[in-house]
Protein backbone atom coordinates (compact mmCIF):
# COMPACT_ATOMS: atom_id res chain seq x y z
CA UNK A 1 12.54 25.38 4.51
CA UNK A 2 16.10 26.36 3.69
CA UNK A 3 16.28 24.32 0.68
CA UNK A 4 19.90 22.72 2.04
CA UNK A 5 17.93 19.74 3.19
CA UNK A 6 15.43 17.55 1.57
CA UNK A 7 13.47 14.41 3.18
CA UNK A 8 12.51 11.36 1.51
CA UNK A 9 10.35 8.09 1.65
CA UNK A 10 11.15 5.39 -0.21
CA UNK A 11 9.50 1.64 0.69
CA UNK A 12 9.61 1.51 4.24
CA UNK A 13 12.77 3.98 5.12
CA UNK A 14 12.75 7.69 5.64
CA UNK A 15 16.23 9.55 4.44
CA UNK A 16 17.30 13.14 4.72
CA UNK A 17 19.81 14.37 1.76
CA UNK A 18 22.10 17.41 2.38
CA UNK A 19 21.64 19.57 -0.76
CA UNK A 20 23.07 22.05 -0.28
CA UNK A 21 26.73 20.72 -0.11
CA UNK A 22 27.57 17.15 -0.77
CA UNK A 23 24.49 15.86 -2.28
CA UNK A 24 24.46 12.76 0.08
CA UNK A 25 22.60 10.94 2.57
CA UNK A 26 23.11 12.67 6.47
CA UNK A 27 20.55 10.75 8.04
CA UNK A 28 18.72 7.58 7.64
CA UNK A 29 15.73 5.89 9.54
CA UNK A 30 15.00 1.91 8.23
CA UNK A 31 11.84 0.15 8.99
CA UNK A 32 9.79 3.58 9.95
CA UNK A 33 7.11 1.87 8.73
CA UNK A 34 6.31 -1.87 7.68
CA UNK A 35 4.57 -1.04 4.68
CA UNK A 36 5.66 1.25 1.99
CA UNK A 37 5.79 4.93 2.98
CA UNK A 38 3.21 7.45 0.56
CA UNK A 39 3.46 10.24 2.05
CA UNK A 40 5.83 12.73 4.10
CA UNK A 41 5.57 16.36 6.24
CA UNK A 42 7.45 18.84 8.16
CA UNK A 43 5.60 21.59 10.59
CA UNK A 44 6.01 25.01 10.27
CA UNK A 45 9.34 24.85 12.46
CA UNK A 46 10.96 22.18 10.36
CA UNK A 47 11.48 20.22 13.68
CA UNK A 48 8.86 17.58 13.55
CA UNK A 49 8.69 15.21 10.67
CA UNK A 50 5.14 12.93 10.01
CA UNK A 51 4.87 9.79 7.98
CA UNK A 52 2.11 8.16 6.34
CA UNK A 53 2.07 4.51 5.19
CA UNK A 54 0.07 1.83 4.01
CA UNK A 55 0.61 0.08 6.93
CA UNK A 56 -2.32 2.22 9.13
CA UNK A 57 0.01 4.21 10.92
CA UNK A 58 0.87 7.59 11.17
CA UNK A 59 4.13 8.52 13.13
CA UNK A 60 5.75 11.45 14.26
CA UNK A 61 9.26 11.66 14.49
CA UNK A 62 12.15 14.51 15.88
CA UNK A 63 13.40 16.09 12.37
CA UNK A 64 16.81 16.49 13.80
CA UNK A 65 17.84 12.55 15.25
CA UNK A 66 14.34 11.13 13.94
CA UNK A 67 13.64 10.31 17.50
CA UNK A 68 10.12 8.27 17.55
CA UNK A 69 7.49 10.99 19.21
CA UNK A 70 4.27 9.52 18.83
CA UNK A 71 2.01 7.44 16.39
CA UNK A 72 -1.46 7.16 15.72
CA UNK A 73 -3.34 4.42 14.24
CA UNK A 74 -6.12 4.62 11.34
CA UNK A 75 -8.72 2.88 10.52
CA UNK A 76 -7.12 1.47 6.74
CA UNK A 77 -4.54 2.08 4.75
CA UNK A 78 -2.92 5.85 4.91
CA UNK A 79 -1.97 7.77 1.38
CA UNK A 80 -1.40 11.40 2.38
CA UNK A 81 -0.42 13.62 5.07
CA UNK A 82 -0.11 17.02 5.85
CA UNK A 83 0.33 19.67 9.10
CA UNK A 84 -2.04 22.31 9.37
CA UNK A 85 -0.27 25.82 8.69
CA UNK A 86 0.13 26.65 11.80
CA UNK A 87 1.23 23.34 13.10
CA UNK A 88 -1.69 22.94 15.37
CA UNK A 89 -2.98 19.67 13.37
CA UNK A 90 -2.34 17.58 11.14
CA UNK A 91 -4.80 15.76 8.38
CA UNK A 92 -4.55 12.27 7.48
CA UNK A 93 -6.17 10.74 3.52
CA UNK A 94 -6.99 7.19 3.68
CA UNK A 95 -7.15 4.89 1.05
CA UNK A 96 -11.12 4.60 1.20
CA UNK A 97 -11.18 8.16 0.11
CA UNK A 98 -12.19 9.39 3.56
CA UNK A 99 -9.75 11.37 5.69
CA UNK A 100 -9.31 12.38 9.20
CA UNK A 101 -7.84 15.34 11.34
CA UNK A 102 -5.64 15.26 14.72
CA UNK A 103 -5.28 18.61 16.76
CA UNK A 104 -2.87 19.31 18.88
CA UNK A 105 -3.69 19.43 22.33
CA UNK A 106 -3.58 22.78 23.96
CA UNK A 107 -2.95 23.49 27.44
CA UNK A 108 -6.12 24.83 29.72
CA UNK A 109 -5.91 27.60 31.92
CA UNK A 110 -7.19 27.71 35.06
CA UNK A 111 -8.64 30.31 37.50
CA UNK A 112 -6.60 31.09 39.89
CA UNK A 113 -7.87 31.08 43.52
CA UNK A 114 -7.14 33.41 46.38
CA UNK A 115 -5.27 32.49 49.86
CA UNK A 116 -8.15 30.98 52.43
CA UNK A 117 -10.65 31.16 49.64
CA UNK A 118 -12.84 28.21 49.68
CA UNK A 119 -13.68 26.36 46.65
CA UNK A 120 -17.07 24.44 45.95
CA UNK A 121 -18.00 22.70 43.03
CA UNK A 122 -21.35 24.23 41.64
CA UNK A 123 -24.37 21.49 40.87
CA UNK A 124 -27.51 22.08 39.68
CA UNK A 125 -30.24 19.25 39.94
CA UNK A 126 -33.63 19.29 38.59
CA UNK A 127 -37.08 17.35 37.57
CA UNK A 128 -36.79 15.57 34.24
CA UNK A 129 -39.56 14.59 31.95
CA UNK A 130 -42.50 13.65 33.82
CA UNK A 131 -41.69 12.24 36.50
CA UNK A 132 -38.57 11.30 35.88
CA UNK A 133 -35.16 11.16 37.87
CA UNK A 134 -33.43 13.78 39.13
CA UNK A 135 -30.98 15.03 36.16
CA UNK A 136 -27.43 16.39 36.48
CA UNK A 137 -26.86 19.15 34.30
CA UNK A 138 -23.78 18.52 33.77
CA UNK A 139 -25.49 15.18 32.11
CA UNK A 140 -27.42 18.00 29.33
CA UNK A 141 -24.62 19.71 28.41
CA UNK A 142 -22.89 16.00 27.62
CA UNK A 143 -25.42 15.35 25.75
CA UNK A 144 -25.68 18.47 23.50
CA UNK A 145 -21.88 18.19 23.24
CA UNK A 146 -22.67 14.74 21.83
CA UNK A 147 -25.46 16.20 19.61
CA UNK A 148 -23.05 18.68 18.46
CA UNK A 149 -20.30 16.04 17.35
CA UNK A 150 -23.28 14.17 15.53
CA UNK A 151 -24.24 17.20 13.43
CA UNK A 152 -20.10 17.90 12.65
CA UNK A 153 -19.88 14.65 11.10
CA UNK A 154 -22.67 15.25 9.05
CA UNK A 155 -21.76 18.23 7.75
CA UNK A 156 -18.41 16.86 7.34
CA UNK A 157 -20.30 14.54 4.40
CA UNK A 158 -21.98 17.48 3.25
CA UNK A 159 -19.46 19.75 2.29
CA UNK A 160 -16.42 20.46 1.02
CA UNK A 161 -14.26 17.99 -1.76
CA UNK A 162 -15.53 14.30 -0.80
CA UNK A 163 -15.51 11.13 -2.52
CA UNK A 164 -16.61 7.36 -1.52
CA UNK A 165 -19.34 5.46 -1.09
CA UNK A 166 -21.04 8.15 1.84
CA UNK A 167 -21.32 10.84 -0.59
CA UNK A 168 -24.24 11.07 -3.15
CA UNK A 169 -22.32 12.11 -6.43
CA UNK A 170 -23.42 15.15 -8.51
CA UNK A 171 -24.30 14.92 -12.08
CA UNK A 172 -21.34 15.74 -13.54
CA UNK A 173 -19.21 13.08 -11.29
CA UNK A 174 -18.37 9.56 -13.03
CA UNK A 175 -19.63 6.70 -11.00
CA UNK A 176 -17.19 3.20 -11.43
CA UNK A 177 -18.83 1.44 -9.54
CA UNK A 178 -22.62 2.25 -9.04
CA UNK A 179 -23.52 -1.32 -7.40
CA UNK A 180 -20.63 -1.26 -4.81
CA UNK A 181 -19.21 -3.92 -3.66
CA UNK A 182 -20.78 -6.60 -3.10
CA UNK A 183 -18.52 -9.60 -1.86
CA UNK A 184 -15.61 -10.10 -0.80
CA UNK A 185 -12.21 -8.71 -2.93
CA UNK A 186 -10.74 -11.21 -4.89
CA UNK A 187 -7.56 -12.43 -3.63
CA UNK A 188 -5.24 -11.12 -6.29
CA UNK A 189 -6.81 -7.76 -6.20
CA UNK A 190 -6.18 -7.42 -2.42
CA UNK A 191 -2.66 -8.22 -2.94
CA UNK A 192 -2.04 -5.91 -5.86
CA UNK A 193 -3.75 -3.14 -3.61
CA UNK A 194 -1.23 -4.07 -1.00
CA UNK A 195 1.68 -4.51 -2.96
CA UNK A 196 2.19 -7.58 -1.78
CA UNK A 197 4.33 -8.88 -4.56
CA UNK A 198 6.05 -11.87 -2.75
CA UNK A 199 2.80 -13.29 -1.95
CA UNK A 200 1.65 -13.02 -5.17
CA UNK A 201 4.62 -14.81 -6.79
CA UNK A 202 3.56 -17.65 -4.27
CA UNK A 203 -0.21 -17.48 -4.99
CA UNK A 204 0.72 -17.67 -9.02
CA UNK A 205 3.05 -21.20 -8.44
CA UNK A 206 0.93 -22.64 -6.01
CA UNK A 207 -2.90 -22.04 -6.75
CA UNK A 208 -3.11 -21.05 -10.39
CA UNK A 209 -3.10 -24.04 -12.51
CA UNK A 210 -0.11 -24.39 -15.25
CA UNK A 211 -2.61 -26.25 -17.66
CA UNK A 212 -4.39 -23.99 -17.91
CA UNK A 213 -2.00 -20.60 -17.71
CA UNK A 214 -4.50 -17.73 -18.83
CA UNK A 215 -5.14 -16.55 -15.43
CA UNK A 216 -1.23 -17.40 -14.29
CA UNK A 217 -0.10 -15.14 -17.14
CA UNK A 218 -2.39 -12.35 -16.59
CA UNK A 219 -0.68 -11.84 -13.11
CA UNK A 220 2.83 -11.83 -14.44
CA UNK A 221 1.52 -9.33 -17.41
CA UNK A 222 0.73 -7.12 -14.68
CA UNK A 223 3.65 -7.30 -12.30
CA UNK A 224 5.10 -6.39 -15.78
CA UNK A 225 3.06 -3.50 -16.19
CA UNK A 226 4.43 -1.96 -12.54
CA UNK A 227 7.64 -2.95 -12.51
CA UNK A 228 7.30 -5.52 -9.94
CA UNK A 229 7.92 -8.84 -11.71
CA UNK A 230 11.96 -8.74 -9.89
CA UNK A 231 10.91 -7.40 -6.80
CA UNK A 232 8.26 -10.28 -6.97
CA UNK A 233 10.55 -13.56 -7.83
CA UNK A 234 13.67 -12.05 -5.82
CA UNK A 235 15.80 -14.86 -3.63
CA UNK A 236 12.37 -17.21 -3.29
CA UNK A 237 14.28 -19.73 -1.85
CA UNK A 238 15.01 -23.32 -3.14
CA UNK A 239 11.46 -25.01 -2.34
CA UNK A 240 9.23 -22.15 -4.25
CA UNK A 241 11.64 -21.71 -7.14
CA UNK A 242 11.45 -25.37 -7.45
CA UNK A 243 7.19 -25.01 -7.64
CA UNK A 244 7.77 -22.00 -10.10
CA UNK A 245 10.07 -24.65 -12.43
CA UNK A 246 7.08 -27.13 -12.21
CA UNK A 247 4.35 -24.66 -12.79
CA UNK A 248 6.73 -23.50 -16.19
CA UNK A 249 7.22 -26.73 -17.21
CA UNK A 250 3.20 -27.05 -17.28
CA UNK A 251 2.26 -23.94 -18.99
CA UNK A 252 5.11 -24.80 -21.79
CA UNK A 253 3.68 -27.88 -22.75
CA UNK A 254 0.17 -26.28 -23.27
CA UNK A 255 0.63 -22.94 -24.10
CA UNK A 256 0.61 -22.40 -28.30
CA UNK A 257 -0.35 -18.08 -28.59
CA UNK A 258 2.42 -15.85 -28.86
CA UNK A 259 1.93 -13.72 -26.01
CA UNK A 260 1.52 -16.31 -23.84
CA UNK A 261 5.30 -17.53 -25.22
CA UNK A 262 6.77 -14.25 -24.36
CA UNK A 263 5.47 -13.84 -21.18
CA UNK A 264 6.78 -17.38 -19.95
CA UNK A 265 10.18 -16.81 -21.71
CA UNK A 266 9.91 -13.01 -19.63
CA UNK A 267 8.78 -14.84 -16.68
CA UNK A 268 11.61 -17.92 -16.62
CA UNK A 269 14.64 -15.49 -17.84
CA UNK A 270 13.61 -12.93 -14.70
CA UNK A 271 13.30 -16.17 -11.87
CA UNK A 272 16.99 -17.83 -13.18
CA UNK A 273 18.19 -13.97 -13.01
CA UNK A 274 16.48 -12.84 -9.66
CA UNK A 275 17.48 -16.24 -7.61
CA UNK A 276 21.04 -17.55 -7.29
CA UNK A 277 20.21 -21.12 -6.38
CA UNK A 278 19.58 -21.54 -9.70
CA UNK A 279 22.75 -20.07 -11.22
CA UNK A 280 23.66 -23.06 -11.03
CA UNK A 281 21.04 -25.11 -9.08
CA UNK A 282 22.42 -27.02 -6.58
CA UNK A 283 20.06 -29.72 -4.95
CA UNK A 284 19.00 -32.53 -7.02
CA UNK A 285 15.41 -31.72 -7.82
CA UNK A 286 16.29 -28.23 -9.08
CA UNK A 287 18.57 -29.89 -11.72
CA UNK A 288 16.14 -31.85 -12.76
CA UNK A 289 13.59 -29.54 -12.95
CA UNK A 290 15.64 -27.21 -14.89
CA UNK A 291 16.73 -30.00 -17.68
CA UNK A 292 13.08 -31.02 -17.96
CA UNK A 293 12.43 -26.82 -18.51
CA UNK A 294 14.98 -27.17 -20.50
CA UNK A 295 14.55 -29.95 -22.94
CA UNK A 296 11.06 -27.98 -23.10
CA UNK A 297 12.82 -24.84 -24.70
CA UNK A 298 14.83 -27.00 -27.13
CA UNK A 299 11.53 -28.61 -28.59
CA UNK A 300 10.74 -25.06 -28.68
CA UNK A 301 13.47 -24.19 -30.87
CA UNK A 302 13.21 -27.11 -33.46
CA UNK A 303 9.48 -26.08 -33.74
CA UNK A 304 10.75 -22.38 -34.92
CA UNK A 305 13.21 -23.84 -37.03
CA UNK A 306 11.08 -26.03 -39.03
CA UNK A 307 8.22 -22.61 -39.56
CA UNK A 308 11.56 -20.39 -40.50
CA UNK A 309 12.63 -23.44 -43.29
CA UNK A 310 8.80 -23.23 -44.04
CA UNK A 311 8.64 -20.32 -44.89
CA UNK A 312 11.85 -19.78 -46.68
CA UNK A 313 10.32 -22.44 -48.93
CA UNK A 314 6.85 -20.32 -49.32
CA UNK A 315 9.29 -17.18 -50.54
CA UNK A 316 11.15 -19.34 -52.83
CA UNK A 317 7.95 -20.27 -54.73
CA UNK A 318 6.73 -16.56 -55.00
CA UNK A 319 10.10 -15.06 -55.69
């Protein structure tokens, strides 16, 4: 609130920067969460701090020494948080599109009772519907409380900004997806949705096929579209950077469109650069995987060579 302090999430750690005078990190909390972090809030006070992450969790922590308060699991995925105004609540936006809000507790008064007074509960029986048994009626008023919570929820649907699949859309809204889903979510999609990038650099080397590299490809393209084709091939290890020089040396001897060239050469350049057991490889089956990648490359070459004399010979005849 003073604007010397600022708080930040960033992957799975929560930071707080001093502004004001040196620009640097005071405090630092790793592994808050164990999925990436979306979203971050202080109360009204500035002196409790909430986190929201993909992991399901939302957790409170002390602003000052980020001591761990409380946390409350969701039903999915969390993408946004925020107290209520006057720090009496807090809301939570989940990744379905539907969101949920935590109160704070408050404390409950009681009447206070006189010296010698004598206190007896009050309890009320009577008839039920024909003939039935004797009802509580402390039983109705559960029931009408339950009623009550019923006809919340529902209005909950029924107004307000909503989106997902519980809300009938208005004309002017833009249905994607009109059928729903039907099936299960493909595995690759999950991932993505996850950010699961490791596991998808050892889905593409050990269930897409190299022959046929379309479908390979299309994953890298897209870890290449959000930045994530480092964090995805980053210190694999010997035994999967050894099944990522196999699956290359598949897709090199079948692949012939230009695209799909790039995005191999993209794809081998950021592995040798993102994994030091390969710079130089060590064990014997990673040197021979790399000279077989690499006698690949060299054919490679000759192949250019031969179009560039080609074609110096095509502009000869014209010029």
């Amino acid at each position: 609130p003073g604007a010397a302090l600022y708080a930040s999430g960033g992957g799975t750690a929560v930071k707080v920067w001093d502004l004001a005078m040196t620009g640097k990190v005071l405090q630092e909390l790793n592994d808050a969460h164990s999925k990436v972090i979306m979203d971050l809030d202080l109360d009204d006070k500035a002196a409790t701090l909430i986190s929201a992450s993909f992991d399901g969790f939302v957790k409170v922590f002390n602003s000052v020494d980020f001591t761990h308060l409380c946390s409350y699991k969701q039903t999915g995925p969390c993408t946004c948080v925020a107290w209520r105004p006057d720090g009496n609540g807090l809301m939570v936006g989940l990744d379905d599109g539907s969101w949920q809000f935590r109160s704070r507790a408050g404390k409950t008064k009681k009447k206070a009772v006189g010296e010698g007074e004598l206190v007896v509960g009050k309890r009320v029986l009577r008839r039920g519907k024909k003939d039935g048994p004797l009802k509580d009626e402390d039983d109705d008023e559960e029931e009408e409380s339950e009623v009550e919570i019923q006809k919340s929820k529902k209005w909950k649907r029924e107004e307000g900004f909503l989106r997902g699949h519980l809300h009938q859309p208005e004309l002017e809204d833009h249905v994607v997806d009109q059928q729903g889903r039907t099936g299960r979510e493909p595995k690759v999609t999950y991932l993505f949705r996850k950010f699961e990038y490791r596991k998808l650099a050892e889905y593409l080397f050990y269930y897409t096929k190299p022959r046929e590299p379309s479908y390979g490809l299309s994953i890298v393209s897209q870890l290449l579209e959000q930045g994530a084709l480092a964090s995805a091939l980053s210190e694999m290890g010997e035994e999967l950077c050894f099944e990522a020089l196999r699956w290359l040396q598949g897709a090199y001897s079948v692949s012939s469109d230009s695209l799909q060239q790039s995005l191999i050469n993209e794809l081998l350049l950021q592995l040798i650069d993102c994994n030091e057991c390969l710079r130089p490889p060590q064990s014997q089956k990673l040197i021979g995987a790399m000279e077989k990648v690499e006698q690949m490359i060299l054919k490679e070459l000759q192949n250019q060579e031969a179009l560039f004399e080609t074609n110096g010979a095509i502009e000869s005849i014209f010029s």
